[in-house]
N, C-alpha and C. Protein backbone atom coordinates (compact mmCIF):
# COMPACT_ATOMS: atom_id res chain seq x y z
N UNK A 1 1.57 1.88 -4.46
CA UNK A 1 1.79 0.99 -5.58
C UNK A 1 0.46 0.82 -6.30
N UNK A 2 0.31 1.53 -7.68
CA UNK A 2 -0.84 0.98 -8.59
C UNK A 2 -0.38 -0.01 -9.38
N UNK A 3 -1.61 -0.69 -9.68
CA UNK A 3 -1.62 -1.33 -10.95
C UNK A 3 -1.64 -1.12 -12.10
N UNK A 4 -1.38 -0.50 -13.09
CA UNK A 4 -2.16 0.27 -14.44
C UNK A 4 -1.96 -0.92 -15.70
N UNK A 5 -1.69 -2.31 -15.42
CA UNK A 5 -2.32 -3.46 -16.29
C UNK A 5 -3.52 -2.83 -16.95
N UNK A 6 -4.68 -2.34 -16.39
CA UNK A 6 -5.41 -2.37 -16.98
C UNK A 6 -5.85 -0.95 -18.17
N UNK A 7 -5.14 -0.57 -17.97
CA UNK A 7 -5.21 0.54 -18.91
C UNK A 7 -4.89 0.61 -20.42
N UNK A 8 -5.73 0.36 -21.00
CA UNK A 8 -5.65 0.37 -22.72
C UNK A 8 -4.41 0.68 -23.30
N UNK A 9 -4.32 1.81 -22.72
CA UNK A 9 -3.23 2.99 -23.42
C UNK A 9 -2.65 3.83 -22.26
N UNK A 10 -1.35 3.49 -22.06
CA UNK A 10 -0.31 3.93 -20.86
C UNK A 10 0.82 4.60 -21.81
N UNK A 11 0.46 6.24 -22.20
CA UNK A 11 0.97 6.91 -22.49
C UNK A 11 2.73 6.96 -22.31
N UNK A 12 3.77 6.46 -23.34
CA UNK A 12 4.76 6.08 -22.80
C UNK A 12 5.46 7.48 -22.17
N UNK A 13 5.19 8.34 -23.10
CA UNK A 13 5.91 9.76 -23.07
C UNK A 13 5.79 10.09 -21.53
N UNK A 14 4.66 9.76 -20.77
CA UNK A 14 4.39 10.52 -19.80
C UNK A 14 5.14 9.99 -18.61
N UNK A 15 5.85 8.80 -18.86
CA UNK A 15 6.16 8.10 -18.01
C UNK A 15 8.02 8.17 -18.35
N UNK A 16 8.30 7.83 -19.49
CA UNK A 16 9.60 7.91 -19.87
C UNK A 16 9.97 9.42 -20.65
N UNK A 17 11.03 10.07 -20.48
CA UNK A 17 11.42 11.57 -20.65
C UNK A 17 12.50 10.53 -22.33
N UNK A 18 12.69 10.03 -22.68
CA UNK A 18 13.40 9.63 -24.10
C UNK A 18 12.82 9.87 -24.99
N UNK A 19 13.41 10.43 -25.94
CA UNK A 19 12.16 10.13 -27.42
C UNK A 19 13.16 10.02 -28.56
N UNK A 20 12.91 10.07 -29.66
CA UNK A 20 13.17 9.34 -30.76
C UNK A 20 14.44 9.80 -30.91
N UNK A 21 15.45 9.22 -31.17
CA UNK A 21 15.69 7.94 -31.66
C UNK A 21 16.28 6.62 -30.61
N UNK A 22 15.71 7.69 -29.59
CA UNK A 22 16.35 6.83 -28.04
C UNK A 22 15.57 6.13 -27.51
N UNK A 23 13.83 6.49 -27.75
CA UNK A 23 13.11 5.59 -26.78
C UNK A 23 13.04 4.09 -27.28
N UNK A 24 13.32 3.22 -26.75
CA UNK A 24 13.24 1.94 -26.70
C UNK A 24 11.98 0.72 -26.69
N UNK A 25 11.27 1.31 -25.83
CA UNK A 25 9.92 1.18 -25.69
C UNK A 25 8.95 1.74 -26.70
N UNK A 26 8.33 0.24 -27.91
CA UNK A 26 7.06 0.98 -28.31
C UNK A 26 5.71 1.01 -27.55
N UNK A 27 5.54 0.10 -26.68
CA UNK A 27 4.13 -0.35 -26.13
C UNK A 27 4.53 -0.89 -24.63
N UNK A 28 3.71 -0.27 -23.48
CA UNK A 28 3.73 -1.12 -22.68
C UNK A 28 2.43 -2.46 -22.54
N UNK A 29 3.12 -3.41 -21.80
CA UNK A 29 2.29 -4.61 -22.17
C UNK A 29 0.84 -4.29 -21.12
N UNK A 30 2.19 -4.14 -19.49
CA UNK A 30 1.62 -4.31 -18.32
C UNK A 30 2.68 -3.92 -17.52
N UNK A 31 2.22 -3.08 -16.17
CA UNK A 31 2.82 -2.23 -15.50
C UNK A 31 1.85 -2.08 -14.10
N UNK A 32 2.70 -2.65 -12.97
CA UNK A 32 2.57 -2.57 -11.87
C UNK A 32 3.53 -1.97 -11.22
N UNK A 33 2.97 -0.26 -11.06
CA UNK A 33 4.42 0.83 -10.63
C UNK A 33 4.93 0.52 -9.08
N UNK A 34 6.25 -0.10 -8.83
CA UNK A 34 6.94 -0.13 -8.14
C UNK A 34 7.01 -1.14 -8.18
N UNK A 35 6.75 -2.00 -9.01
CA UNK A 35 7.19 -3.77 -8.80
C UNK A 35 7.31 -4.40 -9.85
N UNK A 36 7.14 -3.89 -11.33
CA UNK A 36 7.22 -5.01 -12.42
C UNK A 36 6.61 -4.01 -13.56
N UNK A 37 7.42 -4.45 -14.82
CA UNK A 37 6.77 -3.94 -16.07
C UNK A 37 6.90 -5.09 -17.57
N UNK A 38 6.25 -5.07 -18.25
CA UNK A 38 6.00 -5.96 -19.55
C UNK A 38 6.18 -4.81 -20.60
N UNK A 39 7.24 -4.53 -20.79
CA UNK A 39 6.94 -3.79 -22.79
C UNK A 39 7.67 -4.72 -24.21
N UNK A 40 6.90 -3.64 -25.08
CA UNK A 40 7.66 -4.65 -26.17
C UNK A 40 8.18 -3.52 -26.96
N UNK A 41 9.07 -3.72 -27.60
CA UNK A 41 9.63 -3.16 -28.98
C UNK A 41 10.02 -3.94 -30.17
N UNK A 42 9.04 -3.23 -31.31
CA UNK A 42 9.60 -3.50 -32.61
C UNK A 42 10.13 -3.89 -33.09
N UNK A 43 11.14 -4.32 -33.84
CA UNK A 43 12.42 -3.85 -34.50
C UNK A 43 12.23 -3.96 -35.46
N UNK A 44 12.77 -2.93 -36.37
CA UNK A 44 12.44 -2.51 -37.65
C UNK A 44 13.93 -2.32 -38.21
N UNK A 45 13.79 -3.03 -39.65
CA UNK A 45 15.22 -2.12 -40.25
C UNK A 45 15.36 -1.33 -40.26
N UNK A 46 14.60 -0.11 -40.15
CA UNK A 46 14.98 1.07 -40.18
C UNK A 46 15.73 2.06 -38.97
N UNK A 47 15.75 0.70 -38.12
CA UNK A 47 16.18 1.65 -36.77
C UNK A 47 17.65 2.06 -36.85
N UNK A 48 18.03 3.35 -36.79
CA UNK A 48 19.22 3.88 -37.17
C UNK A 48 20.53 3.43 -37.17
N UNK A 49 20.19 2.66 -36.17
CA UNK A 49 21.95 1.83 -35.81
C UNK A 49 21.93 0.86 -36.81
N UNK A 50 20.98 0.00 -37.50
CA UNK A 50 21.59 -0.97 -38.17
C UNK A 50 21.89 -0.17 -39.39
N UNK A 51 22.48 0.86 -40.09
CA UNK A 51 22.98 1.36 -40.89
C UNK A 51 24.46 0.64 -40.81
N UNK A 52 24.77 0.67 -39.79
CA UNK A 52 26.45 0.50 -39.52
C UNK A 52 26.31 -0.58 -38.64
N UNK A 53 25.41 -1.63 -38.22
CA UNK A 53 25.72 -2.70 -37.33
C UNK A 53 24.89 -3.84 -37.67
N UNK A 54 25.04 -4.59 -38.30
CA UNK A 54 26.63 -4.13 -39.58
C UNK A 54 25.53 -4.42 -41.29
N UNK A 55 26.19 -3.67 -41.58
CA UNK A 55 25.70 -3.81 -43.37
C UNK A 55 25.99 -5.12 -43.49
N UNK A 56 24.70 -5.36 -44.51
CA UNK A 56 24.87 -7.10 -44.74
C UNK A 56 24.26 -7.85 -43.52
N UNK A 57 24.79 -7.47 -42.16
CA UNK A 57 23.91 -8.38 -41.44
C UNK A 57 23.48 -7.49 -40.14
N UNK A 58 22.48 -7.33 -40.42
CA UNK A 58 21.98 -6.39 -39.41
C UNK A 58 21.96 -6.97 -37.99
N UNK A 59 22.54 -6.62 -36.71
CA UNK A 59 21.90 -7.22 -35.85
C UNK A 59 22.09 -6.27 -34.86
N UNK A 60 20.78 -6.14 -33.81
CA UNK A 60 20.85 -5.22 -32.69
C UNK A 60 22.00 -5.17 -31.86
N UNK A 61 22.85 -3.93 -31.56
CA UNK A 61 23.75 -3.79 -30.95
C UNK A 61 23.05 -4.30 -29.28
N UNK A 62 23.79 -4.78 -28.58
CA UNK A 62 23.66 -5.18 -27.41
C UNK A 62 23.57 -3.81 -26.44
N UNK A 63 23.93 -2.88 -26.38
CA UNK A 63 23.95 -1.86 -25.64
C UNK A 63 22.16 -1.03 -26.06
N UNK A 64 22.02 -1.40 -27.19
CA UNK A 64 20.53 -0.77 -27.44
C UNK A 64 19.65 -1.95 -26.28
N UNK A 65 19.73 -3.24 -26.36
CA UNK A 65 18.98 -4.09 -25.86
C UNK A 65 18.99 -3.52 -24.41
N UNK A 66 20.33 -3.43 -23.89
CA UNK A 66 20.60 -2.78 -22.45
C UNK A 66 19.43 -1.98 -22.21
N UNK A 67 19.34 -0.75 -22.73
CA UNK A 67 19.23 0.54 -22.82
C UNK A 67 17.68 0.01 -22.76
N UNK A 68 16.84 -1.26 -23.45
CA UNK A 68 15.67 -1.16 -23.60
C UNK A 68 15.10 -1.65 -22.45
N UNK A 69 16.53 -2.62 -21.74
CA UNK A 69 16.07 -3.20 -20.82
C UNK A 69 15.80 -2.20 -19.52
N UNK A 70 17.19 -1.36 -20.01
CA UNK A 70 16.47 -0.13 -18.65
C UNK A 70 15.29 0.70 -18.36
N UNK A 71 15.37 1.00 -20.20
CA UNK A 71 13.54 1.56 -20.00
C UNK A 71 12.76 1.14 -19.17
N UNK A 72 12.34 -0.17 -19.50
CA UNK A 72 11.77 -0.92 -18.71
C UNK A 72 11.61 -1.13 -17.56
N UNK A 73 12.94 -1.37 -17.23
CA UNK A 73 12.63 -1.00 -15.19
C UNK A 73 12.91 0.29 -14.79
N UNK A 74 13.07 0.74 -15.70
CA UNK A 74 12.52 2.18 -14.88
C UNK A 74 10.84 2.77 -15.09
N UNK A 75 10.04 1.98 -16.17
CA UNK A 75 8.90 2.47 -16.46
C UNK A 75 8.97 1.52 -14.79
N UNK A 76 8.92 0.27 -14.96
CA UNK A 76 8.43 -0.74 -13.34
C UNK A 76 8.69 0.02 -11.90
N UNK A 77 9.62 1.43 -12.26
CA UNK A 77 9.89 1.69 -11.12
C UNK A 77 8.59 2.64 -10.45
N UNK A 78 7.65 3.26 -10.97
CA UNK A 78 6.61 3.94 -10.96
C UNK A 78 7.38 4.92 -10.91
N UNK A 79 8.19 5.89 -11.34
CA UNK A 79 8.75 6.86 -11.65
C UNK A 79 8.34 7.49 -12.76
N UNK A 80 7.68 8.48 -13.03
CA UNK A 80 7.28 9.39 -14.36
C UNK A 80 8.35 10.42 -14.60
N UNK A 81 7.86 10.91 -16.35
CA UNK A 81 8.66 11.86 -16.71
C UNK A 81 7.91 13.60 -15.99
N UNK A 82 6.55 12.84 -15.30
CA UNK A 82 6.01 14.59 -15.26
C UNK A 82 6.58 14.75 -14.10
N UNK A 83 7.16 13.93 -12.64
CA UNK A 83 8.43 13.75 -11.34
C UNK A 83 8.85 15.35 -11.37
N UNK A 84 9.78 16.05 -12.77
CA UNK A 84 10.90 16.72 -12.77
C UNK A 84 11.93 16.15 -12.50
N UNK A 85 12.39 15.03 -12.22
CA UNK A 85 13.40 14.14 -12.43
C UNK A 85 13.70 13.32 -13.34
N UNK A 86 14.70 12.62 -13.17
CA UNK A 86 15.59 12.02 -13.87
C UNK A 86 15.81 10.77 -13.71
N UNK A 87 16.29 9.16 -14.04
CA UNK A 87 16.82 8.96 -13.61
C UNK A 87 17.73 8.06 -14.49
N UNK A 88 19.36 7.81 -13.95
CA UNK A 88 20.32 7.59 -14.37
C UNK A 88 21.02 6.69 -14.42
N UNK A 89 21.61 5.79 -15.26
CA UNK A 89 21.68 4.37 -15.37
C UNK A 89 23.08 4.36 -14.64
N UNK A 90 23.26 4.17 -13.26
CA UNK A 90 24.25 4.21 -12.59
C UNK A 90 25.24 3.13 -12.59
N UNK A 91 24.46 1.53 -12.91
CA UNK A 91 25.32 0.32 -13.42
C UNK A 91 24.50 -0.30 -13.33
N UNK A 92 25.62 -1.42 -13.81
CA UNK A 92 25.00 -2.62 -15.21
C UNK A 92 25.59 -3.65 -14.67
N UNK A 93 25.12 -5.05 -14.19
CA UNK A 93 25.73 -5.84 -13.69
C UNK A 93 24.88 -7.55 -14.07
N UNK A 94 25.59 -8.36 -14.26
CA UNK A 94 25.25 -10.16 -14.73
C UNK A 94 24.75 -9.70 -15.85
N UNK A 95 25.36 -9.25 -16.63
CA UNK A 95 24.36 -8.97 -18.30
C UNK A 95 25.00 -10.60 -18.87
N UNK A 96 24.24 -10.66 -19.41
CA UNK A 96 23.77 -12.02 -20.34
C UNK A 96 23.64 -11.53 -22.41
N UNK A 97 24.16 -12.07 -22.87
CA UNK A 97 23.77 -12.42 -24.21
C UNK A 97 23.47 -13.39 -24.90
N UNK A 98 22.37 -14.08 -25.09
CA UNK A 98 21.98 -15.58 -25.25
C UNK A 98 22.03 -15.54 -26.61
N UNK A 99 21.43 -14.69 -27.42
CA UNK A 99 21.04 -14.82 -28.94
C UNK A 99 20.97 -13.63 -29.43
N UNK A 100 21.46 -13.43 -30.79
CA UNK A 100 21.26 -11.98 -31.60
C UNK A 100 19.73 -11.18 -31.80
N UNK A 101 19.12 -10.26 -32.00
CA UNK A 101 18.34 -9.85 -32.11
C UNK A 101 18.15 -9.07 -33.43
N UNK A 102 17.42 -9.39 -34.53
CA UNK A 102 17.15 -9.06 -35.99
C UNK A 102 15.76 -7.95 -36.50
N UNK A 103 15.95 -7.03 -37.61
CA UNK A 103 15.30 -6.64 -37.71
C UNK A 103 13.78 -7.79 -38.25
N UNK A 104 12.44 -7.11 -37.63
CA UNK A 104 11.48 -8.14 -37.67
C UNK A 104 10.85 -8.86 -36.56
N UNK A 105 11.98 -8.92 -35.49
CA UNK A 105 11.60 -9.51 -34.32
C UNK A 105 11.03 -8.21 -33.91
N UNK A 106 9.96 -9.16 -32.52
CA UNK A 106 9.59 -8.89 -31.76
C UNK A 106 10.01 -8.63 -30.13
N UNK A 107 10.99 -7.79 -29.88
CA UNK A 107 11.44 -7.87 -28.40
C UNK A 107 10.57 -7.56 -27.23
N UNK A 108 10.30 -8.49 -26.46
CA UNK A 108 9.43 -8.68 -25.35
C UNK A 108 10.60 -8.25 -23.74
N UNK A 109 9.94 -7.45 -23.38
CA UNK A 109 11.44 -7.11 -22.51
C UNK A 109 10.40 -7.11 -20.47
N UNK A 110 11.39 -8.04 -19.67
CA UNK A 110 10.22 -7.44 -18.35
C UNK A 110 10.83 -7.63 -17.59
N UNK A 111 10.77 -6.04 -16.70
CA UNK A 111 11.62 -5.28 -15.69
C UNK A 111 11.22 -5.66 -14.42
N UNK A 112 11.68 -5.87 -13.28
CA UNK A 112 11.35 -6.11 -11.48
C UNK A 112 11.97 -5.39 -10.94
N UNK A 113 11.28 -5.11 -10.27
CA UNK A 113 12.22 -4.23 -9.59
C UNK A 113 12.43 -4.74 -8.08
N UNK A 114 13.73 -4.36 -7.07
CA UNK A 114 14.37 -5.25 -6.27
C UNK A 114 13.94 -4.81 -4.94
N UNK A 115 14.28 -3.24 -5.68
CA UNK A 115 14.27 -2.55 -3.90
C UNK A 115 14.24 -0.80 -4.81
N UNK A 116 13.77 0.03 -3.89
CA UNK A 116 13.97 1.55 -4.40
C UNK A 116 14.15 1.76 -2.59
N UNK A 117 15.02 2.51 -2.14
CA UNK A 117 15.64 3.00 -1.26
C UNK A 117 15.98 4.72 -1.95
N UNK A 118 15.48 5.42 -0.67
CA UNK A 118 15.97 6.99 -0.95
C UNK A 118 15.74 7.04 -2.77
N UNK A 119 16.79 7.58 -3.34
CA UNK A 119 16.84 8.10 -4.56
C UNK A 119 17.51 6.67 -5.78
N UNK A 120 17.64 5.66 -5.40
CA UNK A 120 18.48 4.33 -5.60
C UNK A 120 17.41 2.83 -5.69
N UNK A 121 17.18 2.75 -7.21
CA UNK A 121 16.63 1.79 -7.74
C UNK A 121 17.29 0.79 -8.03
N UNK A 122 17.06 -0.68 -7.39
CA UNK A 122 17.72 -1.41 -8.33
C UNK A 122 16.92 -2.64 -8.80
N UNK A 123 17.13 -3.05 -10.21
CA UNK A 123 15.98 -3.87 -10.96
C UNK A 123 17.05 -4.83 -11.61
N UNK A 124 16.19 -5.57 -12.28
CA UNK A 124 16.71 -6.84 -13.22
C UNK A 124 15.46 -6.70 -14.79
N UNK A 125 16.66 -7.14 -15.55
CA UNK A 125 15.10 -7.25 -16.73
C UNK A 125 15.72 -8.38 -17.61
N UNK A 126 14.67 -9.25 -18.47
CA UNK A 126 14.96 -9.57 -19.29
C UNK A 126 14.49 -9.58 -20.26
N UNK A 127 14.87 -9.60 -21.34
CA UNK A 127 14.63 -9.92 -23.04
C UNK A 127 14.26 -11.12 -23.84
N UNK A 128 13.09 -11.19 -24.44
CA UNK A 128 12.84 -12.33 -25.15
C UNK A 128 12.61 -11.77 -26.64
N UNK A 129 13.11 -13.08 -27.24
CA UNK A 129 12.14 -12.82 -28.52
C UNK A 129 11.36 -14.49 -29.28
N UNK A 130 10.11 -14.23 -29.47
CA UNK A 130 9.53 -15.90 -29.57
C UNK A 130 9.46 -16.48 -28.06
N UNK A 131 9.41 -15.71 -27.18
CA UNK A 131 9.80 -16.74 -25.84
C UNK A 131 10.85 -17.49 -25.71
N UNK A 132 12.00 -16.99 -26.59
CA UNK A 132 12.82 -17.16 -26.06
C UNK A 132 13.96 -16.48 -25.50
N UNK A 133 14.69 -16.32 -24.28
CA UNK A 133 15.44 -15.58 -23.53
C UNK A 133 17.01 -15.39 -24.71
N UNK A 134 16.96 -13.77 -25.18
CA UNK A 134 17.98 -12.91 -26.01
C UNK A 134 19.16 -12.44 -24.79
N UNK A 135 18.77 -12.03 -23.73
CA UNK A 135 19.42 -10.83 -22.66
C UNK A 135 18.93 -10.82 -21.53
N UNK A 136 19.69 -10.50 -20.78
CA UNK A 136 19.74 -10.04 -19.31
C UNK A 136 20.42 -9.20 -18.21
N UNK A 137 20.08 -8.66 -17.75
CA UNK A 137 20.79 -7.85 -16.62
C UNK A 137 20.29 -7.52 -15.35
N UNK A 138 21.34 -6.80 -14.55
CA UNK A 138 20.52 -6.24 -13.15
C UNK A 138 21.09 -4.60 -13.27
N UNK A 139 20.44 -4.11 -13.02
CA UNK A 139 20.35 -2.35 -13.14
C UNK A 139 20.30 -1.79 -11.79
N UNK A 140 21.10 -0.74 -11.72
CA UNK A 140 21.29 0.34 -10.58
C UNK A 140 20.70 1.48 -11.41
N UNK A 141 20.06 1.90 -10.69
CA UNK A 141 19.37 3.44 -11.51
C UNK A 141 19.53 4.61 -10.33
N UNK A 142 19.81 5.74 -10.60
CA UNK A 142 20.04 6.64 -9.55
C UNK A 142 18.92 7.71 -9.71
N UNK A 143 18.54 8.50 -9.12
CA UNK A 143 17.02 9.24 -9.45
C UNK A 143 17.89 11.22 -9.26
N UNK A 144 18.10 11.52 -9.99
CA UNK A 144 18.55 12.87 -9.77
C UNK A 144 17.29 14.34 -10.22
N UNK A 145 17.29 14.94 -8.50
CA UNK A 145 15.95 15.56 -8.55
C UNK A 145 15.88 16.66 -9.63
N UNK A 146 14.83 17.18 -10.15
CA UNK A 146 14.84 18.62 -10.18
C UNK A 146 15.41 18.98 -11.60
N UNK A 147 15.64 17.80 -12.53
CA UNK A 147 16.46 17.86 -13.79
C UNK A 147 15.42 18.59 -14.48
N UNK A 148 14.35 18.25 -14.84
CA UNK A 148 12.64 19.00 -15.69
C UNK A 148 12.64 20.43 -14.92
N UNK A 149 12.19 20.89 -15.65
CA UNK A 149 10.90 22.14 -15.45
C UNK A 149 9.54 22.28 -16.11
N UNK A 150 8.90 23.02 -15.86
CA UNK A 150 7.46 22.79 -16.61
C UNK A 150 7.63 23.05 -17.80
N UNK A 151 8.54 23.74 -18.64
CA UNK A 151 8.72 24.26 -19.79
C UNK A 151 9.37 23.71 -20.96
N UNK A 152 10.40 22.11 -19.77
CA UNK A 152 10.71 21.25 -20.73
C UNK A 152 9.96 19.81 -21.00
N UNK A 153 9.11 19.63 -19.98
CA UNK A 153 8.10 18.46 -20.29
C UNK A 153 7.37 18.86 -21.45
């Protein structure tokens, strides 16, 4: 288990295999691999989904928030994208929706993780924005080996 809090710049790519228009994560805050992560994301009007969710009133689909929240504990899980693995959002369980999320905000999102057994992560994260609690969940993540090769990192 490292710490890498202290690292200026914690390359997200190297750690998460998503990229645009999927990665979720712009910045990590703080990251202690195998026990906890702090990131934040953006939100910008321009992010593709609010085209259609919904015109007139933009607001983050809840399944993106999910999705950011998983980033997240899976960056907390100390799991990298350079592994050659994978891993797979196996379920989703006590999700919470407290408040909408708008382009402009700031989403503050932070992952724990519970237990990693064999190939089987399971975490909790939640979502703020202003300090105040948007979302929540607990995450099953499954780790499937051998998905990378050197040629697709």
């Amino acid at each position: 288990m490292s710490n890498d809090n202290n690292q200026a710049d914690i390359k997200i790519t190297d750690i998460v295999p998503h990229r645009y228009p999927f990665l979720m994560v712009d910045k990590i805050l703080e990251r202690i691999s195998g026990v906890s992560a702090t990131c934040q994301k953006n939100i910008s009007y321009n992010e593709p989904f609010f085209q259609g969710h919904f015109p007139g009133y933009p607001v983050m689909p809840g399944v993106m928030l999910i999705e950011a929240m998983a980033q997240t504990a899976g960056i907390a899980s100390g799991r990298t994208h350079g592994m050659s693995d994978v891993g797979i959002l196996a379920g989703i369980s006590k999700v919470k929706f407290k408040k909408p999320v708008y382009p402009g905000d700031v989403l503050i999102m932070v992952g724990t993780i519970d237990s990693i057994k064999m190939n089987v992560i399971k975490a909790k994260a939640v979502a703020t924005v202003n300090g105040e609690l948007v979302a929540s969940a607990t995450f099953t993540i499954v780790i499937i080996p051998g998905v990378f090769n050197s040629e697709s990192l």
